[in-house]
Protein backbone atom coordinates (compact mmCIF):
# COMPACT_ATOMS: atom_id res chain seq x y z
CA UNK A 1 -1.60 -30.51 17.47
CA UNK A 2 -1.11 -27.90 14.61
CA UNK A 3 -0.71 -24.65 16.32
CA UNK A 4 -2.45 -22.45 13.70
CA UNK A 5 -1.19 -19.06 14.54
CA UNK A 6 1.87 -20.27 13.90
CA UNK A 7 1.25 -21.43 10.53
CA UNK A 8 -0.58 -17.97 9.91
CA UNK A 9 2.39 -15.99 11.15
CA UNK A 10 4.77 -18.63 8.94
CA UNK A 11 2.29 -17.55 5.41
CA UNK A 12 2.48 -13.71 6.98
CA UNK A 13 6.39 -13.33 7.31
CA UNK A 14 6.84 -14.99 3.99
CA UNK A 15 4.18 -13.12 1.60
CA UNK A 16 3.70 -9.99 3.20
CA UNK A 17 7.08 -8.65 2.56
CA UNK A 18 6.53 -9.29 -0.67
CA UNK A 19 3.36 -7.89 -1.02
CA UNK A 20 4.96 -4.64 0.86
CA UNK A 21 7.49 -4.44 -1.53
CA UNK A 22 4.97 -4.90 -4.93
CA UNK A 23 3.11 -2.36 -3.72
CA UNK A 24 6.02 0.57 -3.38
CA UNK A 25 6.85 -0.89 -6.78
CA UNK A 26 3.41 -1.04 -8.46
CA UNK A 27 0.87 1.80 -6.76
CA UNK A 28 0.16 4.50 -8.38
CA UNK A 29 -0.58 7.47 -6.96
CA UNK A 30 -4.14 7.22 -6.49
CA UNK A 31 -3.65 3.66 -4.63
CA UNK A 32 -0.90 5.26 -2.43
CA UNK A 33 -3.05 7.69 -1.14
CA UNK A 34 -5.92 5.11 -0.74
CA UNK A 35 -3.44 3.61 1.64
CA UNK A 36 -2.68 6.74 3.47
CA UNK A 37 -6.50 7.46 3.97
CA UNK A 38 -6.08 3.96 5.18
CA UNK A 39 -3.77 4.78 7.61
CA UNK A 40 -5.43 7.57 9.06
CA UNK A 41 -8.54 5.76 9.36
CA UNK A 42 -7.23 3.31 11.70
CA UNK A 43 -4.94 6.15 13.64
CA UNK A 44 -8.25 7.42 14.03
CA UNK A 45 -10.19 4.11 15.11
CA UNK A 46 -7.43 1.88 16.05
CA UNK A 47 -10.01 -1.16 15.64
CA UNK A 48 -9.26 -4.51 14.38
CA UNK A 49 -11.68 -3.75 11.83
CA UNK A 50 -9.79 -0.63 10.79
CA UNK A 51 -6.22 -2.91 10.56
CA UNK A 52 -7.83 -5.79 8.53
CA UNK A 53 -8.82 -2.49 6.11
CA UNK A 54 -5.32 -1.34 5.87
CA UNK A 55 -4.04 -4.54 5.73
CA UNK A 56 -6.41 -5.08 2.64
CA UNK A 57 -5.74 -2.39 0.82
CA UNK A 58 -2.20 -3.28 1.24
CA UNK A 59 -2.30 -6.09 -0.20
CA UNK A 60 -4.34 -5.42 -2.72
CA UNK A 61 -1.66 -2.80 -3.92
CA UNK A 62 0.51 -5.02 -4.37
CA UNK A 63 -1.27 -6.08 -8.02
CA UNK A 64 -1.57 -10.08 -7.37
CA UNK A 65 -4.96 -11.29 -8.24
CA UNK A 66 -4.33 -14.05 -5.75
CA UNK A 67 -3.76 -11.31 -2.92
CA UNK A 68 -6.84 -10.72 -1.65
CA UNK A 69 -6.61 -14.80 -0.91
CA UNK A 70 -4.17 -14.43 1.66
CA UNK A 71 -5.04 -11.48 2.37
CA UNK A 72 -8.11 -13.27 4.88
CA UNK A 73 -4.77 -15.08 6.83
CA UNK A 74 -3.50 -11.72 7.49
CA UNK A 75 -7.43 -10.71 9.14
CA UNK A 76 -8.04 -13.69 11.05
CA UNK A 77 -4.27 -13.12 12.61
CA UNK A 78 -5.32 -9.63 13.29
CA UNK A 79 -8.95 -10.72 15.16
CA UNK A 80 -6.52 -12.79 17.48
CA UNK A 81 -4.33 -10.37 18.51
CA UNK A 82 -4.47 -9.53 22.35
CA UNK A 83 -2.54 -5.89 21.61
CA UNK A 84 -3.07 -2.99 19.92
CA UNK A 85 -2.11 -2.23 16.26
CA UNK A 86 1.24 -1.38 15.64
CA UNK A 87 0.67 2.04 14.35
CA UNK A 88 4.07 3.53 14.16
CA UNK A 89 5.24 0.31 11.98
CA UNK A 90 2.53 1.12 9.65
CA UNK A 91 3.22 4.83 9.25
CA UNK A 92 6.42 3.73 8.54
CA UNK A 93 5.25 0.86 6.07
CA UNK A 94 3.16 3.31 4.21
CA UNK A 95 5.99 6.42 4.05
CA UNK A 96 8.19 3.74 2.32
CA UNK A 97 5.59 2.64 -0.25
CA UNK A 98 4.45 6.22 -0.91
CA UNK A 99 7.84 6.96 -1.50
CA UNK A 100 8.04 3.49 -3.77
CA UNK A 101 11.22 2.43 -1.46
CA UNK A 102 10.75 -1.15 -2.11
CA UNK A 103 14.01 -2.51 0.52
CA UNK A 104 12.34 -0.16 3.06
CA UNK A 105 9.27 -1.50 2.59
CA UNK A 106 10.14 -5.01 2.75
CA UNK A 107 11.82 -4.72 5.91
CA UNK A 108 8.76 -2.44 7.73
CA UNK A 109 6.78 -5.48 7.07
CA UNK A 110 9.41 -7.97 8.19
CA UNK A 111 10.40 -5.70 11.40
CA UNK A 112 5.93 -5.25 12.26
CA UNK A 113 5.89 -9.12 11.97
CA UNK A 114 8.64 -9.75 13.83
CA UNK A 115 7.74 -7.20 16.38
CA UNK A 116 4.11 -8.66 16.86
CA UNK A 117 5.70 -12.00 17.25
CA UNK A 118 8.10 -11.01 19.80
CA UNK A 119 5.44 -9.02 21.80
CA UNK A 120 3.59 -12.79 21.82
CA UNK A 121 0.07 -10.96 20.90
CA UNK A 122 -1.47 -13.80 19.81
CA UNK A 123 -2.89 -16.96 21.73
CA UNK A 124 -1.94 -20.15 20.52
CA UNK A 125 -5.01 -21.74 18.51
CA UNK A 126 -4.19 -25.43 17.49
CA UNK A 127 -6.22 -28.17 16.06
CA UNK A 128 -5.91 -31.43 17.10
């Protein structure tokens, strides 16, 4: 059996730092506060929907044509996730990339990963 929110989470924790850190590196400051209105939206309406927005338009910041591809890993994982979005890791993702601190942003994304895995939100799905 192939448990697939594994392999998600193994995609997630290697690309989304990266796209984290291309983004405080590459936004400008229209797209940063596209990502703040982001934010708020989903501080507002803590919805899955609202998260697989931010999570977009994070990625999509990050300037990689092919980032709106794996982008779609990053929303399925978030439609399986038994908990609640991880708000404060997001604030914090976003200060760092508004204030184009690419190690901080980096690590936000490694630490709301990490967290989410720890917190085991998600229920194994596996194919045989």
């Amino acid at each position: 059996k192939v448990d697939i929110s594994q392999q998600i989470f193994d995609i997630r924790i290697a690309l989304e730092p990266a796209m984290a850190a291309l983004a405080s590196s590459r936004a400008s400051v229209g797209d940063k506060q596209a990502l703040q209105g982001s934010l708020r939206a989903l501080q507002a309406d803590p919805t899955a929907a609202q998260e697989q927005a931010f999570m977009r338009c994070l990625y999509q910041l990050s300037g990689n044509a092919f980032a709106a591809t794996a982008s779609h890993l990053a929303c399925w994982d978030i439609d399986q996730r038994q908990t609640p979005p991880p708000l404060l890791a997001y604030a914090a993702l976003t200060a760092a990339i508004s204030q184009s601190a690419t190690v901080a942003a980096r690590q936000c994304a490694v630490d709301y990963l990490m967290q989410g895995l720890s917190d085991n939100s998600h229920e194994g799905r596996s194919f045989d």
